[in-house]
Protein backbone atom coordinates (compact mmCIF):
# COMPACT_ATOMS: atom_id res chain seq x y z
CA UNK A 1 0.00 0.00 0.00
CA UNK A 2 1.16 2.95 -1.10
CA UNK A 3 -0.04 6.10 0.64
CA UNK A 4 1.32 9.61 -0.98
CA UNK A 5 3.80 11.18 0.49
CA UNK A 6 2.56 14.75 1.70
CA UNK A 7 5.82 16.35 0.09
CA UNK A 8 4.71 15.25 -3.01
CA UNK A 9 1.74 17.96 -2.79
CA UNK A 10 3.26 21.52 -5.05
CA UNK A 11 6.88 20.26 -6.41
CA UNK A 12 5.25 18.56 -9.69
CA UNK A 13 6.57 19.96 -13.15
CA UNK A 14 4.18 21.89 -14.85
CA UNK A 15 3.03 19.92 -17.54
CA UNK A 16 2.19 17.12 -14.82
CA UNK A 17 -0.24 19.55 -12.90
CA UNK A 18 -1.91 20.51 -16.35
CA UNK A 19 -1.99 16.54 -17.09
CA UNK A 20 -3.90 15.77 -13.90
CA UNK A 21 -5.97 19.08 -14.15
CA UNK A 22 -7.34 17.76 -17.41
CA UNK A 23 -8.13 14.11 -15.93
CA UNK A 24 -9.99 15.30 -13.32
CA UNK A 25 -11.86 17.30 -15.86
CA UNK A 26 -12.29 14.65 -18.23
CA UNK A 27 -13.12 12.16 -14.79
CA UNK A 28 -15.97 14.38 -13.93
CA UNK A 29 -17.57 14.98 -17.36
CA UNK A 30 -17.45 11.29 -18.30
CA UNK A 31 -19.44 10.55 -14.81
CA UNK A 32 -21.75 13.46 -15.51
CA UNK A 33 -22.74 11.68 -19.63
CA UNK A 34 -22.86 8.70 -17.95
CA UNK A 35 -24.97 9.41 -14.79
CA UNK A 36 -27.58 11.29 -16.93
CA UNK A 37 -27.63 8.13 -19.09
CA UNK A 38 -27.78 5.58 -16.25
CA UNK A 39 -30.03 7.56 -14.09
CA UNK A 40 -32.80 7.53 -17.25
CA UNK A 41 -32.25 3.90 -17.55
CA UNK A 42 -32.56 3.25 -13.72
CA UNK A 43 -35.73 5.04 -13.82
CA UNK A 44 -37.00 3.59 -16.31
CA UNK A 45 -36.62 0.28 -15.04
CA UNK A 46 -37.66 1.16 -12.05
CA UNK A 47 -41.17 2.49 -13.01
CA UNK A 48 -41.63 -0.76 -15.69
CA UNK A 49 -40.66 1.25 -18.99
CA UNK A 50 -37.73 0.70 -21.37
CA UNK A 51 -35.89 4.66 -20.69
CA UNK A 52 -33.87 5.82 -23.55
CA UNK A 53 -33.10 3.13 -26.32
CA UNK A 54 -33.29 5.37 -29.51
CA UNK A 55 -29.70 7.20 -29.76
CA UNK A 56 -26.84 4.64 -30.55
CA UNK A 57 -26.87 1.32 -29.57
CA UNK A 58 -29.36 0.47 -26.64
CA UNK A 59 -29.54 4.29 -26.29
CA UNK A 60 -26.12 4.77 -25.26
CA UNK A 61 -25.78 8.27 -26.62
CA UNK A 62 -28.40 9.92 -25.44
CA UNK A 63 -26.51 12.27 -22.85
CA UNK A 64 -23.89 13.39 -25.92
CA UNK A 65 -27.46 14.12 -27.73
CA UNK A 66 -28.77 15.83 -25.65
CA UNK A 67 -25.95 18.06 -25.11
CA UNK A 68 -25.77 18.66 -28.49
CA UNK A 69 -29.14 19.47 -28.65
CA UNK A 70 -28.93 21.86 -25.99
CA UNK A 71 -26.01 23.53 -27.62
CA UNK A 72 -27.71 23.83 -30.40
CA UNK A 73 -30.92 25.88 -28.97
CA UNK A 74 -31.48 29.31 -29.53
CA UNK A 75 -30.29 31.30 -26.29
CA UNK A 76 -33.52 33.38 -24.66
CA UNK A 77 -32.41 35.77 -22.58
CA UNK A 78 -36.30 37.31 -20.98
CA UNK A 79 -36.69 41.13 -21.35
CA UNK A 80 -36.52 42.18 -17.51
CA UNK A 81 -33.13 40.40 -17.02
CA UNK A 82 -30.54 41.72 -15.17
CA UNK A 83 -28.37 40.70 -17.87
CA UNK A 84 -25.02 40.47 -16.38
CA UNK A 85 -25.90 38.89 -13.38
CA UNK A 86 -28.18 36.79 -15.56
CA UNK A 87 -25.45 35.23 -17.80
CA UNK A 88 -22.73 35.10 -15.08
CA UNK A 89 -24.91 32.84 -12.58
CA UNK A 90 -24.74 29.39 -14.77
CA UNK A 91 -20.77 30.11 -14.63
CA UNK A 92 -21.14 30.76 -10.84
CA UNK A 93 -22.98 27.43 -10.44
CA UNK A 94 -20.64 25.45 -12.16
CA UNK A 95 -17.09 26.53 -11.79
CA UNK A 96 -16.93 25.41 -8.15
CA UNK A 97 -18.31 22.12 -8.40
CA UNK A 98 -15.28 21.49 -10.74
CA UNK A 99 -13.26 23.61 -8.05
CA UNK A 100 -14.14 21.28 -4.99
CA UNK A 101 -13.15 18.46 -6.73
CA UNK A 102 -9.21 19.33 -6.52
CA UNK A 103 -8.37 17.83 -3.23
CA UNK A 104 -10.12 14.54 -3.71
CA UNK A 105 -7.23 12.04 -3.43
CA UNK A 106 -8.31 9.55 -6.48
CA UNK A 107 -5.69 7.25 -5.48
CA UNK A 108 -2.52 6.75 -3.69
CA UNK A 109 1.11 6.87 -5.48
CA UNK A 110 1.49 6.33 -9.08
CA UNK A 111 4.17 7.23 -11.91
CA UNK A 112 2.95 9.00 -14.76
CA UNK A 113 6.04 8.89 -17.65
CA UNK A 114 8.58 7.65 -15.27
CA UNK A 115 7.20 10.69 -12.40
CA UNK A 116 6.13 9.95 -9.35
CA UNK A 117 2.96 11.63 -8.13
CA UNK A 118 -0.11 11.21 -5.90
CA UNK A 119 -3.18 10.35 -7.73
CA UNK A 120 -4.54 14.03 -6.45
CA UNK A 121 -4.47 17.23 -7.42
CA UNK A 122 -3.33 18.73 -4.84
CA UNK A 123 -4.20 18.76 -0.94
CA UNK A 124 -4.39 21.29 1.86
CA UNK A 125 -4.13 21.02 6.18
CA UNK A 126 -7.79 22.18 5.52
CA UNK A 127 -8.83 20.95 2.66
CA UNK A 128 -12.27 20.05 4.00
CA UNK A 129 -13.03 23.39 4.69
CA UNK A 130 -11.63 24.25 1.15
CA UNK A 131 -14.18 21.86 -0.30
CA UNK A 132 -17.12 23.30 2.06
CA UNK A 133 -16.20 26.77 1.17
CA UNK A 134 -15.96 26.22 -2.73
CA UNK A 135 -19.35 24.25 -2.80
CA UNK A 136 -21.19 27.40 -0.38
CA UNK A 137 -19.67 29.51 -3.06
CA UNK A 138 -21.77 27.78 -6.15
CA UNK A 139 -25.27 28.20 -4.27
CA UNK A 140 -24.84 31.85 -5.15
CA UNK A 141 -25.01 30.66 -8.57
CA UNK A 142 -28.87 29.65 -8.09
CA UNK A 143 -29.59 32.30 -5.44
CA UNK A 144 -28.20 35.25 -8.43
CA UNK A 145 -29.91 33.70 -11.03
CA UNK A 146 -33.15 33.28 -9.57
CA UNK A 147 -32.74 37.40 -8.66
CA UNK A 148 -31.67 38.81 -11.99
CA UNK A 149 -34.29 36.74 -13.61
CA UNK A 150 -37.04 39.36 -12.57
CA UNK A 151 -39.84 36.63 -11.84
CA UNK A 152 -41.21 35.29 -9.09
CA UNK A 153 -41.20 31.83 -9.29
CA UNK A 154 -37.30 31.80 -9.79
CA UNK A 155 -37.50 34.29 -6.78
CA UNK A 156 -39.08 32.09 -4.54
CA UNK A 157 -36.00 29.29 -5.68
CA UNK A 158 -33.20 31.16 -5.09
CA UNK A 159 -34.67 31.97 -1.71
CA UNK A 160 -35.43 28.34 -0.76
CA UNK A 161 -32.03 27.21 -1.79
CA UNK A 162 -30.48 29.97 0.23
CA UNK A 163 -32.21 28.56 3.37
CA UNK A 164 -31.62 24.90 2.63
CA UNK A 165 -27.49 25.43 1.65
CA UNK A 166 -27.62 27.20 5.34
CA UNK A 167 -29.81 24.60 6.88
CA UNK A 168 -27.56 21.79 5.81
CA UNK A 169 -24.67 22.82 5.34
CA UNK A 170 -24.94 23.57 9.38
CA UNK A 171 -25.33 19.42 9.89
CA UNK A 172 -22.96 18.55 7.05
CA UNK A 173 -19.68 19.89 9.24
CA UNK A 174 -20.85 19.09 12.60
CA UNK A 175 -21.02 15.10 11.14
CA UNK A 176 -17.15 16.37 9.91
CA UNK A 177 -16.14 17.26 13.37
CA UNK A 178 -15.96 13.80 14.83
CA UNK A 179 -14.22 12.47 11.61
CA UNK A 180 -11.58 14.99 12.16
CA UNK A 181 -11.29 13.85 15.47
CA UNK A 182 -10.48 10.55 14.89
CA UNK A 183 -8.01 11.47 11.86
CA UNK A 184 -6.32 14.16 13.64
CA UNK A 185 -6.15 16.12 10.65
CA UNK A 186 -8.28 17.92 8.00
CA UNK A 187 -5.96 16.72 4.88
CA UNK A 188 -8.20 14.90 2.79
CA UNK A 189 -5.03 11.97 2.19
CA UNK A 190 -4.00 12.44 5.69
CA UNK A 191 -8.34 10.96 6.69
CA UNK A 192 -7.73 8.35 3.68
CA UNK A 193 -4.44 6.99 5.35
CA UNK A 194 -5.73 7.22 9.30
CA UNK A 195 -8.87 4.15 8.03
CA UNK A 196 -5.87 2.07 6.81
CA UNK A 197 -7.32 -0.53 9.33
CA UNK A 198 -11.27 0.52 10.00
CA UNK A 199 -13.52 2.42 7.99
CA UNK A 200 -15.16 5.73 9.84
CA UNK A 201 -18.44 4.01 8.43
CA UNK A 202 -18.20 1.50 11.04
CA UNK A 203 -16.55 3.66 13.55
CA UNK A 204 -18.90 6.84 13.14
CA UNK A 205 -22.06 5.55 12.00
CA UNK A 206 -24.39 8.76 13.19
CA UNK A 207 -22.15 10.98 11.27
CA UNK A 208 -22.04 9.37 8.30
CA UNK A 209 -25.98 8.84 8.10
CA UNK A 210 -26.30 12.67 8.67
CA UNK A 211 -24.23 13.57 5.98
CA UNK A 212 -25.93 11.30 4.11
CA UNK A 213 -29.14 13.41 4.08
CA UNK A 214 -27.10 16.42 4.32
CA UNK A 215 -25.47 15.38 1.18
CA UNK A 216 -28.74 15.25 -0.73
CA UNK A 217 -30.18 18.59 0.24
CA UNK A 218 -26.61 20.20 -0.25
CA UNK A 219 -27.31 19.38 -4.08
CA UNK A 220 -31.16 20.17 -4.12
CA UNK A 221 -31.97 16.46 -5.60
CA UNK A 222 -35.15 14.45 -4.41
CA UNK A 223 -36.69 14.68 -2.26
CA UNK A 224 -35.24 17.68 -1.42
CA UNK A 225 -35.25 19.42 -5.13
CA UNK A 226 -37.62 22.21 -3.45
CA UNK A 227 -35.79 25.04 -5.47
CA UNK A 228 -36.75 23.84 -8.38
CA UNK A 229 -39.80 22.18 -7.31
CA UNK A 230 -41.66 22.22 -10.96
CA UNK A 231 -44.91 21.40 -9.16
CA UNK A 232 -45.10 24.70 -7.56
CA UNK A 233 -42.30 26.71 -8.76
CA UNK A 234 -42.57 25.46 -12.29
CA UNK A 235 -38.83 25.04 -12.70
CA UNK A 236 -37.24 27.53 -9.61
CA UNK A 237 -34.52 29.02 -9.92
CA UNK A 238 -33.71 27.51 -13.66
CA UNK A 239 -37.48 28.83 -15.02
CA UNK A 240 -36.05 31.56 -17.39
CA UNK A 241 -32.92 29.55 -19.08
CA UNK A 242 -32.81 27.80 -21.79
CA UNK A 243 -29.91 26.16 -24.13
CA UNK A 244 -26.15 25.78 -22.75
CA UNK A 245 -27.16 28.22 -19.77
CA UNK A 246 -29.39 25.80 -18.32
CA UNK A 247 -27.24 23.25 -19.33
CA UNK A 248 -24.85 24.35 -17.39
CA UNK A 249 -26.56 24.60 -14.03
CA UNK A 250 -27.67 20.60 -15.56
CA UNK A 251 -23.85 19.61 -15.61
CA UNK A 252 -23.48 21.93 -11.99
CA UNK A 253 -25.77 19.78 -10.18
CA UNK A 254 -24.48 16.32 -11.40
CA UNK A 255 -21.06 17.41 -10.93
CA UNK A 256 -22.00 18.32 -7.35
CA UNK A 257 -23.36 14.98 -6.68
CA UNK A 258 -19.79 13.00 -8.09
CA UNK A 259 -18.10 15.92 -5.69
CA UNK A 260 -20.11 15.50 -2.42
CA UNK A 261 -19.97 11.20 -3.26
CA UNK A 262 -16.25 11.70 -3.30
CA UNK A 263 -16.14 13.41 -0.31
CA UNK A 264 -18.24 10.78 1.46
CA UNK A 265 -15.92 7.80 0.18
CA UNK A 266 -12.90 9.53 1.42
CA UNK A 267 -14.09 10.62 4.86
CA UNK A 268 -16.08 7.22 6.02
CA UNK A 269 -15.26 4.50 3.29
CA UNK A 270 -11.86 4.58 3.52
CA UNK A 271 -11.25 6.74 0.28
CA UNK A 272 -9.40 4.72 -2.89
CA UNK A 273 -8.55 1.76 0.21
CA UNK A 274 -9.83 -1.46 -1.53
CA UNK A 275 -12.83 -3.32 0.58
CA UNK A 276 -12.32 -6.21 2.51
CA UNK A 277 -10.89 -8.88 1.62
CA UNK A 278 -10.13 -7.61 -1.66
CA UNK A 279 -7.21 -5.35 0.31
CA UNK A 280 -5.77 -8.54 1.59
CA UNK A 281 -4.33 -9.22 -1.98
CA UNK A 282 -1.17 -8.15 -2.62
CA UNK A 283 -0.94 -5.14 -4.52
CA UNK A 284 -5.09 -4.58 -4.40
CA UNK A 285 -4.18 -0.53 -3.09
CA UNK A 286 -1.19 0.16 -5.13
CA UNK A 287 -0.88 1.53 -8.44
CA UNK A 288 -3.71 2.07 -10.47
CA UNK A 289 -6.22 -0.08 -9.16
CA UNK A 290 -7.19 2.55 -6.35
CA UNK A 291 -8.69 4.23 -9.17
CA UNK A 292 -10.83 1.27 -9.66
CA UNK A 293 -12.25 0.97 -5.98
CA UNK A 294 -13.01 4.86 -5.72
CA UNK A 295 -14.85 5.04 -8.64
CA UNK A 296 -17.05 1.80 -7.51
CA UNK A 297 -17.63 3.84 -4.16
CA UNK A 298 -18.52 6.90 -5.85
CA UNK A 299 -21.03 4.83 -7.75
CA UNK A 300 -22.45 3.55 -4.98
CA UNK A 301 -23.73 6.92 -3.97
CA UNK A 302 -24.65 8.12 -7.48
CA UNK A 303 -27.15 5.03 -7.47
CA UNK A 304 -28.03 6.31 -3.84
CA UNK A 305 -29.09 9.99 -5.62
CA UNK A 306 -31.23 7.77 -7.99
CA UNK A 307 -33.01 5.02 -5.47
CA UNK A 308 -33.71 8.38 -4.04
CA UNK A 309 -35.27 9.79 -6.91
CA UNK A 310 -37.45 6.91 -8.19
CA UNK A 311 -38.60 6.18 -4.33
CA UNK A 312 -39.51 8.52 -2.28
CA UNK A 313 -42.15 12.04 -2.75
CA UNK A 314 -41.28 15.70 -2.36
CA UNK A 315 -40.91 16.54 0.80
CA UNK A 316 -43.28 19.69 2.22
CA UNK A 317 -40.77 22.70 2.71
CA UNK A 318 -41.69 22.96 6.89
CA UNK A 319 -41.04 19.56 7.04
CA UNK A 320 -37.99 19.72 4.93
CA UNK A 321 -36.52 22.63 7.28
CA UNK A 322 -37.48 20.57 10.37
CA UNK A 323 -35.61 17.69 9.50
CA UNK A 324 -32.47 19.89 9.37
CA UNK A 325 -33.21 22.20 12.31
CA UNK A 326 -34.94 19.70 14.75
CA UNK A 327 -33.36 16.45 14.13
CA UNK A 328 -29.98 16.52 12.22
CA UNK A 329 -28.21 19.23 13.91
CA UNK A 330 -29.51 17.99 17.78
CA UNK A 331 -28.10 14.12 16.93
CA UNK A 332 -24.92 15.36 15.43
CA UNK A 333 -24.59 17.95 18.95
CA UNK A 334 -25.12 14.86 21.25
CA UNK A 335 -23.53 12.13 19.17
CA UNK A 336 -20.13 14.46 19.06
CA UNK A 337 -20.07 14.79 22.92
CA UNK A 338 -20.76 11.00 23.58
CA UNK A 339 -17.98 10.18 20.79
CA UNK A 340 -15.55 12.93 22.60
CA UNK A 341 -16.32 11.80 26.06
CA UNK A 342 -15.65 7.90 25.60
CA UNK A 343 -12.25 9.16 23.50
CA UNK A 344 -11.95 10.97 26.66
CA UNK A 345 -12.48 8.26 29.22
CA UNK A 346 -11.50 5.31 27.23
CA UNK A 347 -8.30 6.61 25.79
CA UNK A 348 -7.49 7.40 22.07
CA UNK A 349 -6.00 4.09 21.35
CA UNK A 350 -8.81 1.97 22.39
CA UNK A 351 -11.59 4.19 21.80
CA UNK A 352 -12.79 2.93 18.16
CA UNK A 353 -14.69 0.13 19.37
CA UNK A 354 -16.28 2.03 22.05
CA UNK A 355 -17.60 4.74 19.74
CA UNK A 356 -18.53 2.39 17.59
CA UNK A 357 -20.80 0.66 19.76
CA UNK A 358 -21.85 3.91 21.25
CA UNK A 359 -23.14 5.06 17.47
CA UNK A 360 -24.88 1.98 17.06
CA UNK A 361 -26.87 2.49 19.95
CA UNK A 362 -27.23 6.17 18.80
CA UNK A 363 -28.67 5.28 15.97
CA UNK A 364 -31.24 2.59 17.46
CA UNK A 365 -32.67 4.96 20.03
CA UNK A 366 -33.38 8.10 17.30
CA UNK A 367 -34.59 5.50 15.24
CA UNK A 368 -36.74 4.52 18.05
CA UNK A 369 -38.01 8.03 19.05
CA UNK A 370 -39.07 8.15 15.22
CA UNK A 371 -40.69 5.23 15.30
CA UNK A 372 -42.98 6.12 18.37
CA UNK A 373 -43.64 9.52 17.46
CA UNK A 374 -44.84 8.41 14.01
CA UNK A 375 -47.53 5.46 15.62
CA UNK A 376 -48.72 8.31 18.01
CA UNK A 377 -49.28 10.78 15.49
CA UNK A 378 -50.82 8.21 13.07
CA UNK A 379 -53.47 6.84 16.01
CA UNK A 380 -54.05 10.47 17.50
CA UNK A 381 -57.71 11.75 15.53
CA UNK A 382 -57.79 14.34 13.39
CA UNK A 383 -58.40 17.76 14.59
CA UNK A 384 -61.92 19.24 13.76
CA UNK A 385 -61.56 21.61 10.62
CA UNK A 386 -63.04 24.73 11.69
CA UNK A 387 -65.36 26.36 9.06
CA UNK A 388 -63.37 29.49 7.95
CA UNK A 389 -65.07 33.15 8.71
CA UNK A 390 -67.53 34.03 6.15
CA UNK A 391 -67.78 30.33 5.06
CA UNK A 392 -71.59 29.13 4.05
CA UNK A 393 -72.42 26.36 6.47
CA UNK A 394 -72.67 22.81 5.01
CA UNK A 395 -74.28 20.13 6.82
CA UNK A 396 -72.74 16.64 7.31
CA UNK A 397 -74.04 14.24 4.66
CA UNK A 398 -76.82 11.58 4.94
CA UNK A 399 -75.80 8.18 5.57
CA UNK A 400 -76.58 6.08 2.90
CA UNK A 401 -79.45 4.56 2.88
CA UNK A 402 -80.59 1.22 1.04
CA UNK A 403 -82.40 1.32 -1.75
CA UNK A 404 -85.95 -1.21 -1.30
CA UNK A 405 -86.02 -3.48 -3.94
């Protein structure tokens, strides 16, 4: 196993930087084709149709179609634009989800013509924070275009997304906090090499199911997709774009979900680390297979986005805020004071286990709460409807009576 040496990080040539630049690039654009393409054909199966099957063979060029297409469209830009604003938000939306993606360590050391380098970018002492601050950077993206669009409907979904980005983002680094506290570090290759023996999955279980949700409202999918909730908002924030400027916030939000699944392989599933008991083959973690097992993992939570999707309603947007407010950010509070006072009293050596345990039992006894709560409120009777002031009085209905033969 071959972890990167952090010197490594800043002394490449030039043309080596530009050469891993342009893979990531090319990484996250191939996931985006394909995840639009597999998503469709998940969905389709899912709900007992066929999805696309026209384009290519089986339909396997439907994403580079549809780009094309798109590309292709006559740009609109709406009279009461503010037009700047208006054609710089798309770029705002997009250009950090690319950004974020920089300190994902893809995989450990590898030699590219004879150089040695670490499979990743770069890396930072905080590069956490770097990739929390880029991604808060691209909901101004949404929140500017559904301004300088001068309607109300995108009003009203650059307004919800500023609340849910604040909301979550709130739950997202408290489930962070313990994982740094088990790593001792906020390098994203320094978290990868401290689960060289357990995963923070089975370690940190609470935090890693609240960034889980966080994760989805972070990037506004379903059921949280309440900025551009086309039900109600027609299309939110996006209602006034057309052609490559709403493809763009289209290639922002899938690029978002490959960034935020990357960051949740490398802080709980041990990052490029090959599962068990694949690692226990020689050579499973070194070289270019890495690649192989963080791109699996990544996948994993891609499908995640689109079980999601095909699954489960749109939430209401009280009950979306209350989730945040009144459930994820109390459980991540207590869960980081029970994992910091076992490290505490159990020592930092043989605390895993503990914590472990402890999160399991976390976990059981919110699940539990929910449970109850949701058979009271199910058994409690409705609440008599009041007739509203000025309403005409309507009597109950007859019961029905049988007709005499």
């Amino acid at each position: 196993m071959t972890y990167p040496d952090p010197t490594l990080f800043g002394h490449d040539p030039l043309w080596l930087m530009v050469l891993k630049a342009l893979g990531v690039f090319a990484f996250l654009v191939v996931t985006v084709l394909a995840a639009i393409l597999i998503e469709r054909k998940v969905l389709g199966r899912m709900q007992v149709r066929l999805g696309p099957n026209r384009v290519g063979p089986r339909g396997l060029l439907q994403s580079l179609a549809d780009g094309i297409k798109l590309a292709l469209k006559e740009g609109l830009v709406p009279a009461g634009v503010d037009r700047g604003i208006y054609l710089a938000a798309p770029a705002i939306a997009v250009i950090p989800a690319f950004m974020a993606f920089a300190v994902i360590p893809l995989g450990g050391e590898v030699s590219i013509f004879g150089q040695r380098t670490a499979l990743q970018l770069t890396d930072l002492p905080v590069a956490v924070l770097y990739i929390l601050a880029v991604t808060s950077v691209g909901v101004y993206g949404i929140v500017l275009a559904g301004w300088a669009s001068g309607s109300v409907y995108p009003l009203l979904g650059g307004l919800r997304s500023t609340a849910q980005v604040l909301s979550y983002e709130i739950a997202m680094g408290l489930s962070f906090v313990a994982v740094f506290m088990f790593s001792a570090t906020m390098s994203t290759s320094g978290i990868v090499a401290a689960q060289r023996n357990t995963w923070f999955v089975l370690i940190l279980l609470p935090s890693f199911l609240v960034y889980l949700v966080s994760m989805v409202g972070e990037t506004n999918r379903a059921p949280f997709d309440l900025p551009e909730a086309e039900g109600e908002l027609v299309g939110g924030f996006h209602t006034e774009y057309s052609s490559l400027k709403f493809a763009m916030f289209m290639l922002a939000e899938y690029v978002n979900m490959t960034t935020v699944s990357a960051l949740a392989t490398t802080m709980f599933l041990g990052g490029w680390q090959a599962p068990w008991p694949i690692s226990m083959i020689d050579g499973a973690n070194s070289g270019w297979w890495p690649l192989l097992w963080f791109t699996a993992k990544v996948w994993l939570f891609l499908f995640f986005f689109m079980l999601l999707r095909a699954t489960l309603p749109r939430l209401r947007y009280d009950q979306f805020m209350a989730l945040g407010w009144k459930l994820l950010i109390p459980v991540s509070l207590v869960w980081l004071m029970v994992a910091a006072v076992i490290r505490v009293l159990v020592g930092e050596d043989d605390s895993r286990l503990a914590v472990g345990l402890a999160g399991v039992v976390t976990v059981a006894v919110v699940a539990a709460v929910l449970l109850a709560r949701g058979r009271r409120r199910s058994s409690a009777p409705p609440p008599p409807s009041a007739p509203s002031p000025g309403a005409f009085p309507v009597p109950p209905l007859p019961a029905k009576e049988r007709a005499d033969a």
